[in-house]
PDB file of N, CA and C in Angstrom:
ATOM      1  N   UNK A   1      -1.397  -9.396 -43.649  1.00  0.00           N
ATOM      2  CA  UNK A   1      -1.385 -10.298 -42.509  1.00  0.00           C
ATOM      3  C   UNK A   1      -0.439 -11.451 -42.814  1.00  0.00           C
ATOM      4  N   UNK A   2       0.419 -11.870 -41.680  1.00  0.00           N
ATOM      5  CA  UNK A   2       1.593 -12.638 -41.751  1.00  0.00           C
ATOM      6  C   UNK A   2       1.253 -13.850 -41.623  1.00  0.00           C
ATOM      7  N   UNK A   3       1.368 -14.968 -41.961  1.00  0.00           N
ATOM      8  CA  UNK A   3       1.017 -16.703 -41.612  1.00  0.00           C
ATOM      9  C   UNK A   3       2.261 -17.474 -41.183  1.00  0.00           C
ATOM     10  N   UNK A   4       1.777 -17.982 -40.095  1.00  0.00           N
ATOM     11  CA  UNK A   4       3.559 -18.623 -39.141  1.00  0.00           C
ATOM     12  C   UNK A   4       3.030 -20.386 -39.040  1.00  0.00           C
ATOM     13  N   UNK A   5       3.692 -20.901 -39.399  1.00  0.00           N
ATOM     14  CA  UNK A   5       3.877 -22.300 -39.142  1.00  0.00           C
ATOM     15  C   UNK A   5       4.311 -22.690 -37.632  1.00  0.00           C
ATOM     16  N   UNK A   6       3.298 -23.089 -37.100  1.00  0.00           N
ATOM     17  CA  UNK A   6       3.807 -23.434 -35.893  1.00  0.00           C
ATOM     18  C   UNK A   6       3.875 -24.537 -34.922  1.00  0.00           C
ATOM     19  N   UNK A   7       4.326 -25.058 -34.466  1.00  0.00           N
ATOM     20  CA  UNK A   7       4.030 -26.848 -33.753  1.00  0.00           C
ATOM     21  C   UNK A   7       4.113 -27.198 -32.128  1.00  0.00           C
ATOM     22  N   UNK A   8       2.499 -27.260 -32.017  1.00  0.00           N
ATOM     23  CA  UNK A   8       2.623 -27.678 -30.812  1.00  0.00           C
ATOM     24  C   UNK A   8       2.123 -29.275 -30.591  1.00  0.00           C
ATOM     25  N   UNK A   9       3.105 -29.751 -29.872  1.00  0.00           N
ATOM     26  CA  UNK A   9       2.431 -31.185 -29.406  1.00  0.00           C
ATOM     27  C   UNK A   9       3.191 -32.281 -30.630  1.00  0.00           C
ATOM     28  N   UNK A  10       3.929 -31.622 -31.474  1.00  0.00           N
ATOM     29  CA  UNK A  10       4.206 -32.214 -32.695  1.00  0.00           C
ATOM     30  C   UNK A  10       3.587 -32.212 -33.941  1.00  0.00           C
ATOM     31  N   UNK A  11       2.696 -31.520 -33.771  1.00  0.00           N
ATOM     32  CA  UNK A  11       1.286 -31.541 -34.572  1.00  0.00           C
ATOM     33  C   UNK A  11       1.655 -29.661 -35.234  1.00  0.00           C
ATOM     34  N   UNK A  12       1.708 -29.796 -36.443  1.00  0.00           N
ATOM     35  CA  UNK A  12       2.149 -28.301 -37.168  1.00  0.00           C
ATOM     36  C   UNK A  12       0.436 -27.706 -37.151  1.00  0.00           C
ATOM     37  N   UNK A  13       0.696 -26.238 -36.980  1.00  0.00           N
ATOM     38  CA  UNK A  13      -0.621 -25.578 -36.930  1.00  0.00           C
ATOM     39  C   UNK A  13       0.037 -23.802 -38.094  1.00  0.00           C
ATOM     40  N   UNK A  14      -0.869 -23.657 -39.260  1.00  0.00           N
ATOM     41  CA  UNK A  14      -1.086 -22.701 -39.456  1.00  0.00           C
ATOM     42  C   UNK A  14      -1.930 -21.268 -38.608  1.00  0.00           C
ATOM     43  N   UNK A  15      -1.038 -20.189 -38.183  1.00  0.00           N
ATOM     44  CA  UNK A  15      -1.599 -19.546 -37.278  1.00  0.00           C
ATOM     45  C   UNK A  15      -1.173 -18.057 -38.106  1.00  0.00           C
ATOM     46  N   UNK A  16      -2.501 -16.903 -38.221  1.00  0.00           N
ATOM     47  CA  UNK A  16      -2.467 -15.828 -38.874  1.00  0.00           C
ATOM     48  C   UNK A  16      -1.742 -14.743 -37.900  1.00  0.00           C
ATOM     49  N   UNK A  17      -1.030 -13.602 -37.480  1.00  0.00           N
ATOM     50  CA  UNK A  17      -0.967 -12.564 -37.157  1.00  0.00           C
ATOM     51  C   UNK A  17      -0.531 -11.237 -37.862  1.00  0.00           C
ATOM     52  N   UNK A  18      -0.103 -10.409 -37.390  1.00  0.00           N
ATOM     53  CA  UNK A  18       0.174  -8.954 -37.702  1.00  0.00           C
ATOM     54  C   UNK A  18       1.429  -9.261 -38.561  1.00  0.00           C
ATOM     55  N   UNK A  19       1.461  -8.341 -39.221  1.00  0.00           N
ATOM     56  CA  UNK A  19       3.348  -8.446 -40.154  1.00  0.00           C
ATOM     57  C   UNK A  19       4.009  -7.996 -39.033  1.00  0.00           C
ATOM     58  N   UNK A  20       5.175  -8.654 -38.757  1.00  0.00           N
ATOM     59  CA  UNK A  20       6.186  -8.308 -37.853  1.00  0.00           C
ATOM     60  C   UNK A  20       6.322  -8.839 -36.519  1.00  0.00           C
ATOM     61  N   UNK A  21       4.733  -9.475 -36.182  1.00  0.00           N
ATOM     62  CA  UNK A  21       4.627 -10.133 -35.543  1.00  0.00           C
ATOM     63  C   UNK A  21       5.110 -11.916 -35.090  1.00  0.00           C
ATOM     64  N   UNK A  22       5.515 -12.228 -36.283  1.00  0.00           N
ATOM     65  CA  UNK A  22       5.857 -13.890 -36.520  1.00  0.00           C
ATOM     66  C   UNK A  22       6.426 -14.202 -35.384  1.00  0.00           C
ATOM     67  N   UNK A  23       7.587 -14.012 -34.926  1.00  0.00           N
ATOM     68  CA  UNK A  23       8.622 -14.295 -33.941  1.00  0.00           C
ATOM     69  C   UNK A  23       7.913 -14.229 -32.631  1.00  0.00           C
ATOM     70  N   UNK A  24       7.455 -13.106 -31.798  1.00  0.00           N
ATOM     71  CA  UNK A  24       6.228 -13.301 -31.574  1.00  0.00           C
ATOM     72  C   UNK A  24       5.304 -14.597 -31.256  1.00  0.00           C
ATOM     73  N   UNK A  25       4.865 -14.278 -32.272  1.00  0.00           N
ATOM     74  CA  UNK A  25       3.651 -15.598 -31.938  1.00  0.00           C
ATOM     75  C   UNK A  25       4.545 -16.809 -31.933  1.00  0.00           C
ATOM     76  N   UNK A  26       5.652 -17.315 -32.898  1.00  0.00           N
ATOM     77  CA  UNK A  26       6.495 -18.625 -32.815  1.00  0.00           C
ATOM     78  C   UNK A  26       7.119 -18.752 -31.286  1.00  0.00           C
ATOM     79  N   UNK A  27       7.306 -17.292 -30.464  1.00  0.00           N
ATOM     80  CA  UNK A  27       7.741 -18.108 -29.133  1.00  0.00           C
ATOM     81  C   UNK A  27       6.567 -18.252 -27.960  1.00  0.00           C
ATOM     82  N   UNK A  28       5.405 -17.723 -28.521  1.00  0.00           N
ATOM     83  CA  UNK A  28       4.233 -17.937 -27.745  1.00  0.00           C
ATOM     84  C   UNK A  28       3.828 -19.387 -28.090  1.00  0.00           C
ATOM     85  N   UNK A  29       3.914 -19.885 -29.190  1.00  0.00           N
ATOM     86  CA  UNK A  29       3.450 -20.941 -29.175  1.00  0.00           C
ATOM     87  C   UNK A  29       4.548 -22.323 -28.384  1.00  0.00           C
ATOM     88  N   UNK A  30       5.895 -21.599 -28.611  1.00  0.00           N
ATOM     89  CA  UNK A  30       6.881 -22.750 -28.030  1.00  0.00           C
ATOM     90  C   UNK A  30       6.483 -22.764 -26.514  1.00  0.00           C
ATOM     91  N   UNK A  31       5.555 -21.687 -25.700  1.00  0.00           N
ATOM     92  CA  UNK A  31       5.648 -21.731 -24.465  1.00  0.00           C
ATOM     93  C   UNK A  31       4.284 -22.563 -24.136  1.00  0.00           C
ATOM     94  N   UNK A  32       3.401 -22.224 -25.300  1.00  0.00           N
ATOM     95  CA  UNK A  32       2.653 -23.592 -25.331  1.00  0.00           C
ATOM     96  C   UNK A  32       2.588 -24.537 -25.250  1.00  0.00           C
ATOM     97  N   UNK A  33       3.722 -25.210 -26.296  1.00  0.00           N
ATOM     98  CA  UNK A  33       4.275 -26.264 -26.516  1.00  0.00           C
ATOM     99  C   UNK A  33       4.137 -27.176 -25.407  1.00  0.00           C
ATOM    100  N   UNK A  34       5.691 -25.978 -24.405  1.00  0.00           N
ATOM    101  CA  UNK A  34       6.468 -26.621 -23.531  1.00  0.00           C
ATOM    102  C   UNK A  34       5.433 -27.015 -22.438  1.00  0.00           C
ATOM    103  N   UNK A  35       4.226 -26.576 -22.313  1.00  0.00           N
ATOM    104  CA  UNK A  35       3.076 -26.572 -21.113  1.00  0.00           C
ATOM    105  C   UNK A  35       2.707 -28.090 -21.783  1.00  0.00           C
ATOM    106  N   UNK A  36       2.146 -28.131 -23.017  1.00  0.00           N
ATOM    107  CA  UNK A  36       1.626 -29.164 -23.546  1.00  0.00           C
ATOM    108  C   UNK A  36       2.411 -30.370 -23.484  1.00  0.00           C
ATOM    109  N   UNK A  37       3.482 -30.454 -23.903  1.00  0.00           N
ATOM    110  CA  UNK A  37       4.202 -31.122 -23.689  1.00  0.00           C
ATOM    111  C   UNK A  37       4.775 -31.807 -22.436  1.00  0.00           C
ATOM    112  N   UNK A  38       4.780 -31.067 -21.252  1.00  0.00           N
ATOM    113  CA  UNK A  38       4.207 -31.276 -19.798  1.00  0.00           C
ATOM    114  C   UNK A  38       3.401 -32.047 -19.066  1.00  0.00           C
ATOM    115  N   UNK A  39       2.256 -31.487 -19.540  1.00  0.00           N
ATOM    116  CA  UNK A  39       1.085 -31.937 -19.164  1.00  0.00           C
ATOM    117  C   UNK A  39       1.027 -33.328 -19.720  1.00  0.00           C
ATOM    118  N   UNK A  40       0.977 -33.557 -20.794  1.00  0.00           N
ATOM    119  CA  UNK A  40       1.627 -35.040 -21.693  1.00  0.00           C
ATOM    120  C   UNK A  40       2.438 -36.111 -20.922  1.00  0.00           C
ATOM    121  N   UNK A  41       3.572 -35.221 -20.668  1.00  0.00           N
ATOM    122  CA  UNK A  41       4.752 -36.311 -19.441  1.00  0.00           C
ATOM    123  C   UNK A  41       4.064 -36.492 -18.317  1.00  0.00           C
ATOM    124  N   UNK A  42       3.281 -35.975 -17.724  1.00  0.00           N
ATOM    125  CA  UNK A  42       2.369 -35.751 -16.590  1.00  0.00           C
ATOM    126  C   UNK A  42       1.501 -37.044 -16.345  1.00  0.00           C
ATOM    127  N   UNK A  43       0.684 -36.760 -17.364  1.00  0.00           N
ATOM    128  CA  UNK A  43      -0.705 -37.061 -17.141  1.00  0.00           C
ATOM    129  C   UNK A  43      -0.952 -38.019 -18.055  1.00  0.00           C
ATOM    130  N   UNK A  44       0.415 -38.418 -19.393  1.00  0.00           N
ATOM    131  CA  UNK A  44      -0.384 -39.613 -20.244  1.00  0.00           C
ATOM    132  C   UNK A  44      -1.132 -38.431 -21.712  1.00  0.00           C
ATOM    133  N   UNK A  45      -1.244 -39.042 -22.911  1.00  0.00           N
ATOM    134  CA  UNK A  45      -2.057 -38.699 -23.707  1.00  0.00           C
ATOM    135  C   UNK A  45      -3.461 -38.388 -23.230  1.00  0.00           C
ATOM    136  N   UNK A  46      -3.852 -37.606 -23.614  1.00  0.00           N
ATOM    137  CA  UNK A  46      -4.874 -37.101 -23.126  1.00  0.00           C
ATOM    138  C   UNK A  46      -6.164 -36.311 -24.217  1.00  0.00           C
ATOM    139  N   UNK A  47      -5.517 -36.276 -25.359  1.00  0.00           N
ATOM    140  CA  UNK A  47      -6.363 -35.719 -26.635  1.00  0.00           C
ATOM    141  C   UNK A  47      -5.805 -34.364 -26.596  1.00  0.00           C
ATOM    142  N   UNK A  48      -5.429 -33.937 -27.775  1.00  0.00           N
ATOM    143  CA  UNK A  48      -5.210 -33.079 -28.097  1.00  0.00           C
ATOM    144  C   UNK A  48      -6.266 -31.452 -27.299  1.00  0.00           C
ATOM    145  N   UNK A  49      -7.220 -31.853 -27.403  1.00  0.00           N
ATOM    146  CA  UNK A  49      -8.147 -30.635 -26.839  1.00  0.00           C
ATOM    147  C   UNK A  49      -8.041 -30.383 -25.270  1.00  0.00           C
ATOM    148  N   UNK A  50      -7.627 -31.890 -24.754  1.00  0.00           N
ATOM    149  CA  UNK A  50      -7.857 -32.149 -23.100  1.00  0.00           C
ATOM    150  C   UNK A  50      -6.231 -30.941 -22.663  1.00  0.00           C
ATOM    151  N   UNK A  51      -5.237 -31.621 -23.408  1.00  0.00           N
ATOM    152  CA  UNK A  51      -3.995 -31.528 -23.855  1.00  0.00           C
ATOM    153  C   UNK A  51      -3.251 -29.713 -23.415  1.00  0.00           C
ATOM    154  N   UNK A  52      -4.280 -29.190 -24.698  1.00  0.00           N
ATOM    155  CA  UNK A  52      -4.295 -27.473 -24.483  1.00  0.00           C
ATOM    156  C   UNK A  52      -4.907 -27.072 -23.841  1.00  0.00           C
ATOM    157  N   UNK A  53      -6.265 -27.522 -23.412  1.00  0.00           N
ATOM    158  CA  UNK A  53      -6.837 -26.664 -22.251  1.00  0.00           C
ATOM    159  C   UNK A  53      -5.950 -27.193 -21.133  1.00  0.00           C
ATOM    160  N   UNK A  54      -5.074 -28.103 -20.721  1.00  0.00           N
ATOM    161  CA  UNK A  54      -4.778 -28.120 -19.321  1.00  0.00           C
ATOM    162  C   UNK A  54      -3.542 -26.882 -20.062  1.00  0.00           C
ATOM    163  N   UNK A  55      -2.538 -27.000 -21.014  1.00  0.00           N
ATOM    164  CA  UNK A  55      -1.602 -26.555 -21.208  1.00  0.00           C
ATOM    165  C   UNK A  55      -2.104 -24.852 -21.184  1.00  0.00           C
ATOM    166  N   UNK A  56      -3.164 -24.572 -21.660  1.00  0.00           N
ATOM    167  CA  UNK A  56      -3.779 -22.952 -21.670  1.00  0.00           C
ATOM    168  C   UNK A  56      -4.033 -23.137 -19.766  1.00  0.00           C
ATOM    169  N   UNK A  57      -4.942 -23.866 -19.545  1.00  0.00           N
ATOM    170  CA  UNK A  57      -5.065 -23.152 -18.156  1.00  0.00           C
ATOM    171  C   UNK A  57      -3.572 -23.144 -17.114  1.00  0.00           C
ATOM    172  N   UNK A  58      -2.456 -24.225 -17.589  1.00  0.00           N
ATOM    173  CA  UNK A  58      -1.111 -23.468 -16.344  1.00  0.00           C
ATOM    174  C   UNK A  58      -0.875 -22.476 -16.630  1.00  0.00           C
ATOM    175  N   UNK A  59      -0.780 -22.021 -18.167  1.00  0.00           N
ATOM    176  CA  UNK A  59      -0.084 -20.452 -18.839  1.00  0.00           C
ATOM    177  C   UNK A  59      -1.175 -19.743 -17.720  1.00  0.00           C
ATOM    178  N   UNK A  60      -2.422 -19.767 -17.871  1.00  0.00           N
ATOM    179  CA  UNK A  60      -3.477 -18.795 -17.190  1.00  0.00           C
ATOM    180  C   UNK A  60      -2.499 -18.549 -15.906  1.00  0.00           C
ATOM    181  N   UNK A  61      -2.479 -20.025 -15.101  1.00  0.00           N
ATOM    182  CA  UNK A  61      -2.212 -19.979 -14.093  1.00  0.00           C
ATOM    183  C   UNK A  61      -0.649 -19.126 -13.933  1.00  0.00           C
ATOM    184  N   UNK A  62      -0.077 -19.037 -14.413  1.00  0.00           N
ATOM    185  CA  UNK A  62       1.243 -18.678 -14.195  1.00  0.00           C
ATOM    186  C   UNK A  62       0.729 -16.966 -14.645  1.00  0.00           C
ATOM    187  N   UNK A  63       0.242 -16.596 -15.441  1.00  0.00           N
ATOM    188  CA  UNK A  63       0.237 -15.260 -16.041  1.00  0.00           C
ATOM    189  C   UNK A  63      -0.634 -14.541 -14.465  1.00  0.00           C
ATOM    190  N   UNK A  64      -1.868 -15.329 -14.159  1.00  0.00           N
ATOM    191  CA  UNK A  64      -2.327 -14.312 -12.587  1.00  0.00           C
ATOM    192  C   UNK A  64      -1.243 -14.959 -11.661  1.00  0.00           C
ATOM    193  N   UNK A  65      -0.316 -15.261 -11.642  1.00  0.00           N
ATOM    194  CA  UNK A  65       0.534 -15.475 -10.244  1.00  0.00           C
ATOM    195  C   UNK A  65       1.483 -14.229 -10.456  1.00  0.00           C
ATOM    196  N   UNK A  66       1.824 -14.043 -11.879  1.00  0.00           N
ATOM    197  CA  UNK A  66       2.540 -13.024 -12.176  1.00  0.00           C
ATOM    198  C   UNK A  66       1.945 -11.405 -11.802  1.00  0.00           C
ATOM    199  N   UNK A  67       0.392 -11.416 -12.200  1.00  0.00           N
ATOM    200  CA  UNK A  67      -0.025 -10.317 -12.167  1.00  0.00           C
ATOM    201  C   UNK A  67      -0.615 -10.129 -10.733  1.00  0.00           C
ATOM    202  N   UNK A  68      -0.670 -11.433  -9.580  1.00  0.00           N
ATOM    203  CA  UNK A  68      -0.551 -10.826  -8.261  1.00  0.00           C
ATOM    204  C   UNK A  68       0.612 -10.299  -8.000  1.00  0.00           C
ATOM    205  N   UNK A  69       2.121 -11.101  -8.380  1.00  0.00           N
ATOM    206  CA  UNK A  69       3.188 -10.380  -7.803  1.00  0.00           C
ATOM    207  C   UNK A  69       3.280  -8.685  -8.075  1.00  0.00           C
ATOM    208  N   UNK A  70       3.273  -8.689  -9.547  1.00  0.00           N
ATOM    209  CA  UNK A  70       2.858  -7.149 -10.021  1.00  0.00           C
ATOM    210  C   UNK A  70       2.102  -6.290  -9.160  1.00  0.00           C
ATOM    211  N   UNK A  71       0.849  -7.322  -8.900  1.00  0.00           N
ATOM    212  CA  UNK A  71      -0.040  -5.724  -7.879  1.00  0.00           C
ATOM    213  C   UNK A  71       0.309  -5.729  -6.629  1.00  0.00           C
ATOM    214  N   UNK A  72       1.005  -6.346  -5.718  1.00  0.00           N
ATOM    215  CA  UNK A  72       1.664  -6.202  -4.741  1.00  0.00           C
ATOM    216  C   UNK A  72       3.406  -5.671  -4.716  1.00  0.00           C
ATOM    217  N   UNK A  73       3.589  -5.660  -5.866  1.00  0.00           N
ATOM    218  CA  UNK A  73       4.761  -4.714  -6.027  1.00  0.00           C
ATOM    219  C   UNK A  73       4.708  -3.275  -6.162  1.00  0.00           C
ATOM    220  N   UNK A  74       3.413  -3.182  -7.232  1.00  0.00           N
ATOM    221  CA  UNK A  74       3.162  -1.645  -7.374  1.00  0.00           C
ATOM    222  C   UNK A  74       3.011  -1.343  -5.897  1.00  0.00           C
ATOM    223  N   UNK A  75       1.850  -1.689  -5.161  1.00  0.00           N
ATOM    224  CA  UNK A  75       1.622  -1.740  -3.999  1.00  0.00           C
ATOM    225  C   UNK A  75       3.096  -1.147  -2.900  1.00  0.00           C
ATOM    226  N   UNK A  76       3.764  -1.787  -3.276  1.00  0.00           N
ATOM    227  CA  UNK A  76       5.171  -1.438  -2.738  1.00  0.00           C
ATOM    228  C   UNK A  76       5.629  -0.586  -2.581  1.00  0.00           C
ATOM    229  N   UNK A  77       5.981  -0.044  -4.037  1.00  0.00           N
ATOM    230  CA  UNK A  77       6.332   0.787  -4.953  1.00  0.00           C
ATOM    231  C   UNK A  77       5.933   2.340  -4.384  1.00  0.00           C
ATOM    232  N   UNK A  78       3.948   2.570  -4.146  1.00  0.00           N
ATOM    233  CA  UNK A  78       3.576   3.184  -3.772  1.00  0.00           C
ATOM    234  C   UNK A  78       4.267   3.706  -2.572  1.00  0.00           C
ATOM    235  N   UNK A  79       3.681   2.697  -1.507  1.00  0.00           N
ATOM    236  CA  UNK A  79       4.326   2.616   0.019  1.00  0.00           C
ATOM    237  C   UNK A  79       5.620   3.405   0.118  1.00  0.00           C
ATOM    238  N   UNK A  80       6.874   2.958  -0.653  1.00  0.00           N
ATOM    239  CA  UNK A  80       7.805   3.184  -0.960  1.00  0.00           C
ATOM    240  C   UNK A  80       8.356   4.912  -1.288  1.00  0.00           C
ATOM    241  N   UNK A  81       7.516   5.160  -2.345  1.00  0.00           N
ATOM    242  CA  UNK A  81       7.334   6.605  -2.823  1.00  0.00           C
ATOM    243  C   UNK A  81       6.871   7.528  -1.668  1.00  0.00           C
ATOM    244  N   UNK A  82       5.551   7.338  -1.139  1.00  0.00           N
ATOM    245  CA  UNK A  82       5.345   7.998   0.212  1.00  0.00           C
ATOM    246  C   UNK A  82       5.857   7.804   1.298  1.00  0.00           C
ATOM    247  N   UNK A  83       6.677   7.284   1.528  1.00  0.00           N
ATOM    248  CA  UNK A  83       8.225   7.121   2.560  1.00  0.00           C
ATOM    249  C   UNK A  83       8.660   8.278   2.273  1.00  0.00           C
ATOM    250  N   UNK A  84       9.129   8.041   1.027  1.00  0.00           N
ATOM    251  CA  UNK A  84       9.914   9.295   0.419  1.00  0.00           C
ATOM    252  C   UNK A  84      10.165  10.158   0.202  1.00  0.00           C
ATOM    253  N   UNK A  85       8.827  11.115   0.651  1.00  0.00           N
ATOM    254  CA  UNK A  85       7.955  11.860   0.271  1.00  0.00           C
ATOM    255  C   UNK A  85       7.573  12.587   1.644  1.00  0.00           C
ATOM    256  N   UNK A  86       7.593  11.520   2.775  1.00  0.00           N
ATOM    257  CA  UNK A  86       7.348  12.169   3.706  1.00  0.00           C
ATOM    258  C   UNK A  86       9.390  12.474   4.686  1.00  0.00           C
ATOM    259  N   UNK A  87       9.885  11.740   4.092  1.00  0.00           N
ATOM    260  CA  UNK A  87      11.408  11.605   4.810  1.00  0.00           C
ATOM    261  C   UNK A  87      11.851  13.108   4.098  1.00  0.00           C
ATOM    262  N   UNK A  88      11.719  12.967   2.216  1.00  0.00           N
ATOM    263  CA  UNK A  88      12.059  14.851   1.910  1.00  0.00           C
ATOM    264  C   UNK A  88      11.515  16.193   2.584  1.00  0.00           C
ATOM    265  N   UNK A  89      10.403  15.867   3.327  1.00  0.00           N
ATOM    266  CA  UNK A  89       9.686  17.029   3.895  1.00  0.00           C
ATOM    267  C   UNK A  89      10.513  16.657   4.693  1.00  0.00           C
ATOM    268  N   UNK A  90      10.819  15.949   5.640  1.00  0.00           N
ATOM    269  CA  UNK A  90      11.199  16.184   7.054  1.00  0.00           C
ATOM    270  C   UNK A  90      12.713  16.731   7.095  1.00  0.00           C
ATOM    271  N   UNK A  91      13.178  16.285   6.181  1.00  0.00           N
ATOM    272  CA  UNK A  91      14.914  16.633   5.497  1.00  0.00           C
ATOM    273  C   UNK A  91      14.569  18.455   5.108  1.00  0.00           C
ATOM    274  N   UNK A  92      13.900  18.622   4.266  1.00  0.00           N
ATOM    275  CA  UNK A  92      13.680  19.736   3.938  1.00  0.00           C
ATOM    276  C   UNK A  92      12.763  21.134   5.174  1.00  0.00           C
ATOM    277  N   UNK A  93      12.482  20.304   6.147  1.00  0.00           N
ATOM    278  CA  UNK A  93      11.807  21.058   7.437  1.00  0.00           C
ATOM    279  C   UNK A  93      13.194  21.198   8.103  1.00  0.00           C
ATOM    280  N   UNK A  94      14.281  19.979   8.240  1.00  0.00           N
ATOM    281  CA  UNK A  94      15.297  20.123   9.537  1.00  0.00           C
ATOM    282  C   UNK A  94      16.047  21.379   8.522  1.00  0.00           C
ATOM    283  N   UNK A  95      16.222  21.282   7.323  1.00  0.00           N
ATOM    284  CA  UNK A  95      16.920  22.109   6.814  1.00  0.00           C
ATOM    285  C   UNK A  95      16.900  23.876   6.813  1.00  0.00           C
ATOM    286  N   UNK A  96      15.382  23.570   6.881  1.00  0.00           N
ATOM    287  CA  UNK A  96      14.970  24.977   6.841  1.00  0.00           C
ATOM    288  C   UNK A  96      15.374  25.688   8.459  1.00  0.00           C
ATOM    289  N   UNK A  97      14.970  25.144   8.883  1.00  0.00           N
ATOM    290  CA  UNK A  97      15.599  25.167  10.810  1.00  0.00           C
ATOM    291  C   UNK A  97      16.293  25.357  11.199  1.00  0.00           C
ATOM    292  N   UNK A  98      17.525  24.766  10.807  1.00  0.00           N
ATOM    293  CA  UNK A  98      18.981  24.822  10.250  1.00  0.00           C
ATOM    294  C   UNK A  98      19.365  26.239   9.929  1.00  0.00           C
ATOM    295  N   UNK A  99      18.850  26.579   8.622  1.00  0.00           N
ATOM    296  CA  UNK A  99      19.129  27.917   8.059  1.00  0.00           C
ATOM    297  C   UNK A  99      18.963  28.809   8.803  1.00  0.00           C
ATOM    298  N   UNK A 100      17.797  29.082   9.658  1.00  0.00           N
ATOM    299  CA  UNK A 100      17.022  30.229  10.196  1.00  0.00           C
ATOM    300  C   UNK A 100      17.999  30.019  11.645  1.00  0.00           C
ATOM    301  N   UNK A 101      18.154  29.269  12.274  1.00  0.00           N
ATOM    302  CA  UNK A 101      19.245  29.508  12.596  1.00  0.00           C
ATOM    303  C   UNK A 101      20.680  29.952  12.695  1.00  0.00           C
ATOM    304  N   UNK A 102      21.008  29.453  11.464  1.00  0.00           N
ATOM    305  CA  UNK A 102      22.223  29.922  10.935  1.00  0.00           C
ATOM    306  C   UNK A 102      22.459  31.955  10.567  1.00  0.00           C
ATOM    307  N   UNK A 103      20.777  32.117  10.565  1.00  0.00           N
ATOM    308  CA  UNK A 103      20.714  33.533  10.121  1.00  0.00           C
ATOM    309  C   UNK A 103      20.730  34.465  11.296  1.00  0.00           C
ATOM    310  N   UNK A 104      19.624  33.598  12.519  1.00  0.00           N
ATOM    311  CA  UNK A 104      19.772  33.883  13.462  1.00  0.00           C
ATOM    312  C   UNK A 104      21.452  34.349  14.469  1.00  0.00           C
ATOM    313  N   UNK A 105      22.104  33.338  14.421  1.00  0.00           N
ATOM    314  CA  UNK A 105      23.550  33.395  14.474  1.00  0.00           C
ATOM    315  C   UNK A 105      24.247  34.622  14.068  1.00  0.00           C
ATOM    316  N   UNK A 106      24.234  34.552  12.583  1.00  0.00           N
ATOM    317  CA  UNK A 106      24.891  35.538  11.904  1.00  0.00           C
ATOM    318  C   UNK A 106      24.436  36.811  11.934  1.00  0.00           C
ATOM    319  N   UNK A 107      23.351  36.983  12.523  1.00  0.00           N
ATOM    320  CA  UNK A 107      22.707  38.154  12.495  1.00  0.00           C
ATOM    321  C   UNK A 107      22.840  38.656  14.418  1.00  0.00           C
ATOM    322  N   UNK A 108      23.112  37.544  14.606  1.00  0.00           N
ATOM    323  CA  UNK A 108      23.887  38.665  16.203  1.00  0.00           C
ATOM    324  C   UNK A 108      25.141  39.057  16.188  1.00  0.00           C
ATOM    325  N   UNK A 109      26.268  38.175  15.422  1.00  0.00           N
ATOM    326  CA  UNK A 109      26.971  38.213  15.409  1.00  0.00           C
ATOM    327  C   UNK A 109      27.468  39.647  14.301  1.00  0.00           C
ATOM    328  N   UNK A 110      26.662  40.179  13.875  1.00  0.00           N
ATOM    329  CA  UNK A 110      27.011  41.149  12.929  1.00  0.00           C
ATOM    330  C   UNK A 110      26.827  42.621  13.652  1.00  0.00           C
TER     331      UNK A 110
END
């Protein structure tokens, strides 16, 4: 297990993760930081604890704004696919129509 030096608020914090992980956690914590650090310009000192929970709850907040856009994209996505799905059948019905005609044709004509 890997140990990363990390600083949020100005304040250095020893934090454990996975080997390989360091980089990782060092830019998770800078996005911490930058919330904490925020909230700080914001709102005034506020204690370190007051500090990260507002700075943890915008990350919250930003991570479900993200994961509504996500489920209304899949959402999309879906929609999208069964368009698609129903436009190839209809492409693949005029086509067939097409042909049998075409056989029709050729077959008087022979």
């Amino acid at each position: 297990m890997a140990q990363v030096n990390v600083e949020v608020n100005g304040r250095p914090y020893a934090v454990g993760c996975e080997d390989g992980q360091e980089a990782h956690l060092q830019e998770l914590a800078r996005m911490l930081d930058q919330q904490v650090r925020q909230v700080s310009q914001d709102l005034g000192q506020l204690g370190d604890t007051r500090l990260f929970l507002m700075g943890g709850l915008l990350l919250a907040d930003e991570l479900m704004d993200a994961r509504n856009r996500l489920a209304a994209l899949q959402v999309e996505v879906n929609r999208l696919q069964a368009d698609r799905a129903r436009i190839e059948a209809k492409a693949v019905a005029a086509l067939e129509g097409a042909a049998g005609k075409i056989e029709k044709l050729a077959a008087q004509d022979a």
